[in-house]
Protein backbone atom coordinates (compact mmCIF):
# COMPACT_ATOMS: atom_id res chain seq x y z
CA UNK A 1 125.21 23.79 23.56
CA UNK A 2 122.04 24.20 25.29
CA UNK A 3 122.53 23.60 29.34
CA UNK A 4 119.60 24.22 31.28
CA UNK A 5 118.44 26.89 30.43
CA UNK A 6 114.15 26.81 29.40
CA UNK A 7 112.88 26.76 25.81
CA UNK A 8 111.06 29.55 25.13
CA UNK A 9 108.37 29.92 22.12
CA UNK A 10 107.99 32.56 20.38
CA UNK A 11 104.85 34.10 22.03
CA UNK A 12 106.22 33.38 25.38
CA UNK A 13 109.34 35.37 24.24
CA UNK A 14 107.54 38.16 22.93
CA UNK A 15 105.37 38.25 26.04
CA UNK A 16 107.82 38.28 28.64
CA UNK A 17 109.31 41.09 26.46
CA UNK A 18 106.04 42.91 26.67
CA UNK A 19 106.03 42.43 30.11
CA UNK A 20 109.59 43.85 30.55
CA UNK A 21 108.77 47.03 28.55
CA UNK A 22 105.10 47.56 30.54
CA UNK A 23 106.76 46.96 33.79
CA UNK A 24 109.88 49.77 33.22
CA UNK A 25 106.93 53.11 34.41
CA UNK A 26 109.76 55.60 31.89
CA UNK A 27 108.77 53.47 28.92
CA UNK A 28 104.72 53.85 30.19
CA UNK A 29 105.03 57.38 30.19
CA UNK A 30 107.59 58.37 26.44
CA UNK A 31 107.84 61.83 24.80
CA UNK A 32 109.13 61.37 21.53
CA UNK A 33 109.91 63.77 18.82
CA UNK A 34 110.40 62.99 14.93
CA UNK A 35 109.39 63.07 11.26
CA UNK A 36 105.73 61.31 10.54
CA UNK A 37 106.43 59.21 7.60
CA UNK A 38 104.53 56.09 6.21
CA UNK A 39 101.38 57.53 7.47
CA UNK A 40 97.97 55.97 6.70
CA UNK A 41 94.81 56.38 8.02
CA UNK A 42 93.14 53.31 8.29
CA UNK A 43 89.08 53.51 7.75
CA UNK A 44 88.59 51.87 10.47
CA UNK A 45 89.75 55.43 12.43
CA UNK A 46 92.51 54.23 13.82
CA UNK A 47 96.41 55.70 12.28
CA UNK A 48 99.62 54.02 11.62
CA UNK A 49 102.55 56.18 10.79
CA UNK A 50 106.45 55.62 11.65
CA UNK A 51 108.51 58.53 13.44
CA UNK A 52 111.50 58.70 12.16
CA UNK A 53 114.95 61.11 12.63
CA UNK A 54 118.26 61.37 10.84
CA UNK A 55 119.40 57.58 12.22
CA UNK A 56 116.23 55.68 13.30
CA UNK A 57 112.79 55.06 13.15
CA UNK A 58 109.75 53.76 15.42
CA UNK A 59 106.29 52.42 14.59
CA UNK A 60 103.76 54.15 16.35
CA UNK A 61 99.51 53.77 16.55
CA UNK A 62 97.38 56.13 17.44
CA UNK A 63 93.67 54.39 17.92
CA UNK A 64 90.51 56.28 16.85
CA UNK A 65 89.10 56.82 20.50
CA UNK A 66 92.22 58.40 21.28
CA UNK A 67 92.91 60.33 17.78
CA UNK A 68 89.21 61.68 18.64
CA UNK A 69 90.98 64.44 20.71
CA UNK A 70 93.20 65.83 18.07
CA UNK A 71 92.73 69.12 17.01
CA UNK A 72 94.67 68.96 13.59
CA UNK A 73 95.11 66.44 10.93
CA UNK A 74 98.29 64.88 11.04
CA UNK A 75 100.38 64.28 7.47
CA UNK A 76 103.36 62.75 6.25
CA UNK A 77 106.87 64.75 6.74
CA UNK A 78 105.00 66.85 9.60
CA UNK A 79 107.18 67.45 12.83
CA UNK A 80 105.49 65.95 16.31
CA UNK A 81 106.23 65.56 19.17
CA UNK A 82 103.97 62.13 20.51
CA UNK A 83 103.24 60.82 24.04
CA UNK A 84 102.49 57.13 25.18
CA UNK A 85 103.27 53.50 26.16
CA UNK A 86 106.07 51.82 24.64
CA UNK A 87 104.47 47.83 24.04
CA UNK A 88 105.31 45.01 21.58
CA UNK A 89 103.22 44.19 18.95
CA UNK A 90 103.05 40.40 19.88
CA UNK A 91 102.15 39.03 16.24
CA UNK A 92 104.33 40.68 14.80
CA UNK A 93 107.37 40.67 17.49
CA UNK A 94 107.59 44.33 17.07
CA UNK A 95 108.05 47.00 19.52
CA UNK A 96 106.05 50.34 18.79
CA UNK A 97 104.57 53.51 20.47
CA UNK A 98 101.00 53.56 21.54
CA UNK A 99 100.14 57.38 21.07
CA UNK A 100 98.01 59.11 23.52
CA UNK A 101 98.66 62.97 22.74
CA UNK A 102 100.37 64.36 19.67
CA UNK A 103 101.76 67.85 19.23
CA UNK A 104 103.19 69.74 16.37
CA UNK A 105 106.73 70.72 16.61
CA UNK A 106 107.50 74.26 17.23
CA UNK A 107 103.56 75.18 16.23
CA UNK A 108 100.64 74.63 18.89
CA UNK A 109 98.30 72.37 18.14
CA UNK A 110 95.43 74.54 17.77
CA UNK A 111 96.85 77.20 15.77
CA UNK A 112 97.88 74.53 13.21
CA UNK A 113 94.37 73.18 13.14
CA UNK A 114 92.98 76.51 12.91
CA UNK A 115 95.04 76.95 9.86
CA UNK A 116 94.05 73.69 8.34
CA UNK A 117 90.36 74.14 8.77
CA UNK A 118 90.88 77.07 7.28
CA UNK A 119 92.57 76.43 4.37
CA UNK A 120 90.43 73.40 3.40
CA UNK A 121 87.17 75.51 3.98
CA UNK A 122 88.57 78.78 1.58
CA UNK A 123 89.57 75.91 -0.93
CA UNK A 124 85.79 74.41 -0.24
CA UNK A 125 84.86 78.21 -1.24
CA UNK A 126 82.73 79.11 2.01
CA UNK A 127 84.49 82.29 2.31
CA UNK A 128 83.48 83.50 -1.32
CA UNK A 129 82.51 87.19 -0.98
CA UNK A 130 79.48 86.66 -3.71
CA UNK A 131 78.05 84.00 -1.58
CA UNK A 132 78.10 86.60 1.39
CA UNK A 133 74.70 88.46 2.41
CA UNK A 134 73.65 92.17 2.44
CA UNK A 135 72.95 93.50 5.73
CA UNK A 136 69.58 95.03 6.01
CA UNK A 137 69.18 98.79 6.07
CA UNK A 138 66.63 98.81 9.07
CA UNK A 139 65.94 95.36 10.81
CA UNK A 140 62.88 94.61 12.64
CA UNK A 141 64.04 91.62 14.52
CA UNK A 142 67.78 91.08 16.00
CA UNK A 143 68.97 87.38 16.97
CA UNK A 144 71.70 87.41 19.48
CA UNK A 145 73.12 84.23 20.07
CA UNK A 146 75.60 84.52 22.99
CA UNK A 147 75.76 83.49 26.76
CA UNK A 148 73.17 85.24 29.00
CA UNK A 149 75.83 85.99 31.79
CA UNK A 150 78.57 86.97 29.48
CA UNK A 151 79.77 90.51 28.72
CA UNK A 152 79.02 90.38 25.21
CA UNK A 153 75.21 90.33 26.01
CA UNK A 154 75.35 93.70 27.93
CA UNK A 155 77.54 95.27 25.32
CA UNK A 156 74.69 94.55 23.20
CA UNK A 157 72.05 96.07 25.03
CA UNK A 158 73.65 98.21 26.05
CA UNK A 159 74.76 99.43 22.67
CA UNK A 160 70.76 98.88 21.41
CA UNK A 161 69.47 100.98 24.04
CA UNK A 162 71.54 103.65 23.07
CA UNK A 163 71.37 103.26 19.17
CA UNK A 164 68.16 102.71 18.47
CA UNK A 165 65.72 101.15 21.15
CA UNK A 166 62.55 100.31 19.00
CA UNK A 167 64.33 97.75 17.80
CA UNK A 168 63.40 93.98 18.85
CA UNK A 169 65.96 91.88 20.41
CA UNK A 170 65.49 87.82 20.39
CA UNK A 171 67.88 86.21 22.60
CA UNK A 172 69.21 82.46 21.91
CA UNK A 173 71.26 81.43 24.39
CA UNK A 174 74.46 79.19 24.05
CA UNK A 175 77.39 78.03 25.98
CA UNK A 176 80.21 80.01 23.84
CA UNK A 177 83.10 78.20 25.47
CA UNK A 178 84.06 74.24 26.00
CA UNK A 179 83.43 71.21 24.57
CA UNK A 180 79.55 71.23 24.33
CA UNK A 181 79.49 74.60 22.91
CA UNK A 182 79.95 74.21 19.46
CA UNK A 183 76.72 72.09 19.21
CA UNK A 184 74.75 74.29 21.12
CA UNK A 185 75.99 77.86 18.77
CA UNK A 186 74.68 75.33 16.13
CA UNK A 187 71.18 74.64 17.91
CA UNK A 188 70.84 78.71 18.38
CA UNK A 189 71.45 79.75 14.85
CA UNK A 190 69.03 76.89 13.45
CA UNK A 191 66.35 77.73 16.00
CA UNK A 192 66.58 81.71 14.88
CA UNK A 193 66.10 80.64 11.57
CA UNK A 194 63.55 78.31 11.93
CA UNK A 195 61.42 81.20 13.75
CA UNK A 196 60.93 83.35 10.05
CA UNK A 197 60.78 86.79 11.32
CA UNK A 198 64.95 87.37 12.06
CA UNK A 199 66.11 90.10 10.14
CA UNK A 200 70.04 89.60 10.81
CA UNK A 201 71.88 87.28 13.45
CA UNK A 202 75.18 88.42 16.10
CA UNK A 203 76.90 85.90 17.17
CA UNK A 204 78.45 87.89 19.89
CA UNK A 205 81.02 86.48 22.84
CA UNK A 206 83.81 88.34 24.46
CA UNK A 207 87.70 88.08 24.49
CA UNK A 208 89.45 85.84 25.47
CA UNK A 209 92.62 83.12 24.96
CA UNK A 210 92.41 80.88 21.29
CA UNK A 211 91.50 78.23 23.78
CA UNK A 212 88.51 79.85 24.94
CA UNK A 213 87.57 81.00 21.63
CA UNK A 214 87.53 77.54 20.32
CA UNK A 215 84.42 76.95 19.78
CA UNK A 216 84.01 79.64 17.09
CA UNK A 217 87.03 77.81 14.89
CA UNK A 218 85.38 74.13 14.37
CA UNK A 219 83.78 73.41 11.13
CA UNK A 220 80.26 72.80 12.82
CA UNK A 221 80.10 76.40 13.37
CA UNK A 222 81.19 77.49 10.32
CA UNK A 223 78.46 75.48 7.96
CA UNK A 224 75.96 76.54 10.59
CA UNK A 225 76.77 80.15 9.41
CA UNK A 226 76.89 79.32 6.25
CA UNK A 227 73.44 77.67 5.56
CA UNK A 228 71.96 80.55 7.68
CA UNK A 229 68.97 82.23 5.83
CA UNK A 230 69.63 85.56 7.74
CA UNK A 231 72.81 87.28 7.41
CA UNK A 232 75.13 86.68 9.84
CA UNK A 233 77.07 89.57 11.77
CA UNK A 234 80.25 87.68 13.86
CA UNK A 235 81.51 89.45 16.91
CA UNK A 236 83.79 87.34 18.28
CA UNK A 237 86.80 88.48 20.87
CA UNK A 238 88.49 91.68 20.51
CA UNK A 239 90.00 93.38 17.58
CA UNK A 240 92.84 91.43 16.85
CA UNK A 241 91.31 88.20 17.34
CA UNK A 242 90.26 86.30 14.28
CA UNK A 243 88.13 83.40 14.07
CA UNK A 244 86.77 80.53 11.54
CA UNK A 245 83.39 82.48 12.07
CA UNK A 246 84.70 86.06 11.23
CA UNK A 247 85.51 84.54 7.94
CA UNK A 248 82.52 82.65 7.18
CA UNK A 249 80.07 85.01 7.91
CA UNK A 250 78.10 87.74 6.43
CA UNK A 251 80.62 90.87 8.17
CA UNK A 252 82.70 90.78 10.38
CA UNK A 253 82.65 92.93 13.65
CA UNK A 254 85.64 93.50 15.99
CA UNK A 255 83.62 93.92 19.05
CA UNK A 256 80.08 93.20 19.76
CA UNK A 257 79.43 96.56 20.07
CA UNK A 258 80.99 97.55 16.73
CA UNK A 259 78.02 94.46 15.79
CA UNK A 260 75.23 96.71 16.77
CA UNK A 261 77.11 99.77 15.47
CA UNK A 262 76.70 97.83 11.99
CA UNK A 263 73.44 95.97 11.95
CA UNK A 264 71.54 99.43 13.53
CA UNK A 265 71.40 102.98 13.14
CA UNK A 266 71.61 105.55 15.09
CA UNK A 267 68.32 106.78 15.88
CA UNK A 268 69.57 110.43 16.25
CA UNK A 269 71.16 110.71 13.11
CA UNK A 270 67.87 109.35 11.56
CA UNK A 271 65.79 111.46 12.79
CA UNK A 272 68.77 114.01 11.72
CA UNK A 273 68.44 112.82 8.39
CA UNK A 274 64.62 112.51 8.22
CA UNK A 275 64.69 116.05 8.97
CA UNK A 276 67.12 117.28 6.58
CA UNK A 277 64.88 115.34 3.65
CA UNK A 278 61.48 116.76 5.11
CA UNK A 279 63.16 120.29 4.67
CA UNK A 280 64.01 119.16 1.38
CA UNK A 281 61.15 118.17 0.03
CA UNK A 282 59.27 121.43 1.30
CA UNK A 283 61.42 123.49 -0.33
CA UNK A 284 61.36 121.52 -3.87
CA UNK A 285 57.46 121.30 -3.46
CA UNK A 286 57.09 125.49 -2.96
CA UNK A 287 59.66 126.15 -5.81
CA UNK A 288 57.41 123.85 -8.19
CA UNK A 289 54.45 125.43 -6.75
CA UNK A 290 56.14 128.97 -7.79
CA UNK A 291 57.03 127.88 -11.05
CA UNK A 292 53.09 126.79 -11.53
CA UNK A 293 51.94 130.03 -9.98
CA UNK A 294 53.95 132.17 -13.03
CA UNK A 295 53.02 129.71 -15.71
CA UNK A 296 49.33 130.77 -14.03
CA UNK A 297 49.78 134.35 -14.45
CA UNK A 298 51.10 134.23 -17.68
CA UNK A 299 48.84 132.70 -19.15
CA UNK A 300 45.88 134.77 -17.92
CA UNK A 301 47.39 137.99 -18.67
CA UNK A 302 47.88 137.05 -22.12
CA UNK A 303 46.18 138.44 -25.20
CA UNK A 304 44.01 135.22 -25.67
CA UNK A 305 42.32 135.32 -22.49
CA UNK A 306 42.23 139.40 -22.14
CA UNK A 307 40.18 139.35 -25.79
CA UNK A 308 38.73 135.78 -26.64
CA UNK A 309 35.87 137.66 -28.78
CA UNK A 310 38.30 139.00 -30.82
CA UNK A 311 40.24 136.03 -31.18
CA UNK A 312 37.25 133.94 -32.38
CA UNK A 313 35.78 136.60 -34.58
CA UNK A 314 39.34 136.43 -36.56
CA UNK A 315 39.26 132.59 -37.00
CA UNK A 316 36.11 132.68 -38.29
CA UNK A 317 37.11 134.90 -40.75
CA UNK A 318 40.09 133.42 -41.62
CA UNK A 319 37.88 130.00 -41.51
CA UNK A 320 35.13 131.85 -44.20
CA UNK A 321 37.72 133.00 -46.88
CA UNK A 322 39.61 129.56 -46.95
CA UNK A 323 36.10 127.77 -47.39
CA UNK A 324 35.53 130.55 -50.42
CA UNK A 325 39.14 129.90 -52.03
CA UNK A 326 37.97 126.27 -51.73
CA UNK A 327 35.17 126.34 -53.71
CA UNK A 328 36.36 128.36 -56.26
CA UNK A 329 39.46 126.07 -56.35
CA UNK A 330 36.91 123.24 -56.79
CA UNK A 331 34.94 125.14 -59.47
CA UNK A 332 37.97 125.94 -61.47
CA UNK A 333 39.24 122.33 -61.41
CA UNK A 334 36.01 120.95 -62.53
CA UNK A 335 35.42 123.27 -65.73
CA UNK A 336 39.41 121.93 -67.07
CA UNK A 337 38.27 118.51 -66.36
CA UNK A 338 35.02 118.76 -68.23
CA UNK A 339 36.95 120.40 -71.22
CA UNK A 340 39.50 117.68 -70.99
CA UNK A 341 36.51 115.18 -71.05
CA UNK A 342 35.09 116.66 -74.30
CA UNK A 343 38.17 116.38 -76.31
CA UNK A 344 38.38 113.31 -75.48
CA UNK A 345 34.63 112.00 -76.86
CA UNK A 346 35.16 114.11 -80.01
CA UNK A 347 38.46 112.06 -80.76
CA UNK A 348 36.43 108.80 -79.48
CA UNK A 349 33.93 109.43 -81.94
CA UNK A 350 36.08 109.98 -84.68
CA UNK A 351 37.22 106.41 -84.33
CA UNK A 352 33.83 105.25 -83.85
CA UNK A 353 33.53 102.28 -86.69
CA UNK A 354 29.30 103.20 -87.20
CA UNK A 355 31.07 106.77 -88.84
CA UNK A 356 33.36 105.24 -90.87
CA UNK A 357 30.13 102.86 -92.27
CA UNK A 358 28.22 106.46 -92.73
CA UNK A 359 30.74 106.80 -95.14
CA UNK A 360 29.35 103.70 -97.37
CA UNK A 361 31.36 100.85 -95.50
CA UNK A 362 30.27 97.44 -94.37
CA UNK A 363 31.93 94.50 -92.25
CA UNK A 364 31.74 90.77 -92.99
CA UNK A 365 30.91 87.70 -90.77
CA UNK A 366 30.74 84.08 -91.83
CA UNK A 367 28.03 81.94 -90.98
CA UNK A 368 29.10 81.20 -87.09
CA UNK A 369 29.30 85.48 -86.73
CA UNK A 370 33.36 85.18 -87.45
CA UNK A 371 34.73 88.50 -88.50
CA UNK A 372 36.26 87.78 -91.80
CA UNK A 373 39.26 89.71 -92.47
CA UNK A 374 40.76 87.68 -95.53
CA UNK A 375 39.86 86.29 -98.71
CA UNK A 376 41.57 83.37 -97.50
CA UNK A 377 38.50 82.94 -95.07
CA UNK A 378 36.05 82.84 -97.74
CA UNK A 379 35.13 79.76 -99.54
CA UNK A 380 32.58 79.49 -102.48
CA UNK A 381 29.62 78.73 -102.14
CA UNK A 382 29.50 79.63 -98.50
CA UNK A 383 27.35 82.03 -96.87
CA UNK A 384 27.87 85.37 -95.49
CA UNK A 385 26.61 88.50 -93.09
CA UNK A 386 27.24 91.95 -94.53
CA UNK A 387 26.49 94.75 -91.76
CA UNK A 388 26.05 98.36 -93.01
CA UNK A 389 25.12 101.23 -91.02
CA UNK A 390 21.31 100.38 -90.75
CA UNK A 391 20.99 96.59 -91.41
CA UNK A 392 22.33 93.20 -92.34
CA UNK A 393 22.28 91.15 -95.87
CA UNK A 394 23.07 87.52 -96.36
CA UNK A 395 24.83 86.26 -99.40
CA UNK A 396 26.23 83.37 -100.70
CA UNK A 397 29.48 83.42 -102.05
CA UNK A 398 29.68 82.72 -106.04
CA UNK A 399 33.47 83.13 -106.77
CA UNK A 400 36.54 84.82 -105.45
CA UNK A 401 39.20 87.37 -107.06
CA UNK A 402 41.82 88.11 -104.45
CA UNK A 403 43.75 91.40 -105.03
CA UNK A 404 45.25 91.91 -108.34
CA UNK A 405 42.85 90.54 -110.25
CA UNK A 406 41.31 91.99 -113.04
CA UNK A 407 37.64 90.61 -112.04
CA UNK A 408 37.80 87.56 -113.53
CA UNK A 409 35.77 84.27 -112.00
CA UNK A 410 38.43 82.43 -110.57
């Protein structure tokens, strides 16, 4: 039974137990460890996830202007370790964790980002070898984006001066370390390919810890590489360190030095090598010039040139007899054809029908000039042609006797 104790509601309870848990300074300042489960990021930036371990669980947010600063995505069944306020929720009458920092377990945070941008950006495909660029063979222009008071940038000139000095250098200068840098390796590379005239691009910056190299692992970098016109050379760190860049660019260089090494020749061994072709191509232009020289000789010592006279006077000889075979040739085949063509006429005439009439025949034609071959053709009374050998008669027709017939009028 109720004595005198107040009535509380249940905002007023869930305040003064707000109150209780803001006012203890160990629950202001919590590192927890656990399992992320339930996790959901809401599209409004802000995540809601539950830690859990083998026996209990706590509800935990982590707001967008705090999130901001994470380096890696977080995921359900990841390990953390989280750091904040412990507050209740007062709709809900629920206590949770505000988060402020979170940490993977047993993995620093940046080499687990690292790895994630990674892995989504090989599954994106900007690592493909085919998309990758040649490097020229003898660049004109050189971009260098790097710090102007950093090591890497008198490497490089170093390095140029020695390799091949006629070469021209255009300096964009970037921050290559903190926060602001990424942006600014961005601005560099754009502006060198804006200009038209860069051949290849280092992005050159010394060694240094993963924190330092930063910069060169965010995804702003990478696409900036990536959309780059010119082919990128990446010469990040020393030889062991390995960087988003050094995978999305055009080759990778373990030292800026080993950059220059790669985009330039040497100009000694050049020169070397211009040599060796120059003696080259001397010595294959006199042993063509000696082959010419005996084909030269050769040919005038030979019997045609020694004796041309003589060597006309027979082809005009031999030219002379052939037209005299020809014309005989042409003779002889003209007399066959013209007794061929005479044998001929004499059998043509002894078809001719004007002989056969010589011989007392005639040929008959009715009155339209008909050829009448048959009896049957004839009628009486009707009138005919006879043709003989020198003239025509006309008739008329008084009776017909076909064959057989002893002469009788019929």
């Amino acid at each position: 039974m109720r004595k005198s104790n107040p009535v509380l509601s249940v905002s007023e309870l869930n305040r003064y137990v707000k109150g209780l848990l803001q006012g203890d300074p160990r629950l202001r300042n919590l590192w927890v460890a656990g399992e992320i489960s339930n996790f959901k990021h809401h599209r409004s930036g802000h995540m809601y996830f539950t830690v859990k371990d083998s026996g209990s669980s706590l509800r935990c947010v982590f707001f967008r202007h705090e999130n901001l600063r994470c380096l890696f995505n977080p995921a359900e069944g990841m390990e953390v370790i989280l750091h904040g306020a412990l507050s209740v929720y007062e709709p809900d009458g629920i206590y949770q964790l505000y988060v402020a920092e979170l940490e993977p377990a047993g993995v620093g945070s940046l080499f687990l980002a690292f790895e994630q941008l990674k892995a989504r950006l090989e599954q994106e495909g900007l690592f493909k070898a085919e998309w990758k660029k040649k490097l020229p063979d003898l660049p004109r222009t050189v971009g260098v984006v790097t710090s102007p008071t950093g090591a890497a940038l008198q490497d490089i000139l170093t390095q140029v001066r020695r390799r091949f000095p006629n070469v021209r250098l255009v300096v964009a200068e970037s921050l290559v370390q903190g926060t602001g840098a990424p942006a600014e390796i961005t601005r560099a590379m754009d502006a060198l390919n804006r200009r038209g005239d860069i051949d290849v691009i280092i992005l050159a910056r010394g060694g240094g810890s993963l924190e330092d190299l930063w910069p060169f692992n965010t995804e702003e970098v990478a696409r900036a590489i990536r959309r780059s016109r010119s082919p990128v050379v990446s010469a990040v760190g020393h030889e062991t360190d390995f960087t988003i860049a050094d995978f999305a660019a055009d080759f990778r260089a373990a030292t800026p030095t080993a950059a220059v090494a790669a985009v330039l020749p040497d100009m000694d061994d050049l020169l070397c090598g211009l040599d060796q072709k120059k003696r080259q191509a001397c010595l294959a232009l006199q042993r063509r010039l000696q082959r010419e020289k005996q084909l030269l000789d050769y040919t005038v010592t030979s019997r045609f040139y020694q004796q041309p006279q003589r060597r006309l006077q027979r082809s005009r000889e031999t030219l002379q007899r052939l037209e005299t075979a020809l014309r005989q040739e042409t003779r002889r085949r003209l007399q066959i054809k013209g007794l061929i063509q005479a044998a001929l006429d004499e059998k043509l005439e002894a078809f001719s029908p004007l002989k056969v009439m010589n011989r007392g025949y005639s040929y008959c034609r009715d009155e339209e000039g008909r050829i009448i071959r048959s009896i049957k053709e004839v009628k009486v009374g009707g009138l005919l042609m006879l043709t003989f050998k020198d003239g025509q008669a006309r008739c008329r027709t008084e009776a017909l006797m076909e064959e057989g017939e002893d002469g009788r009028q019929g």
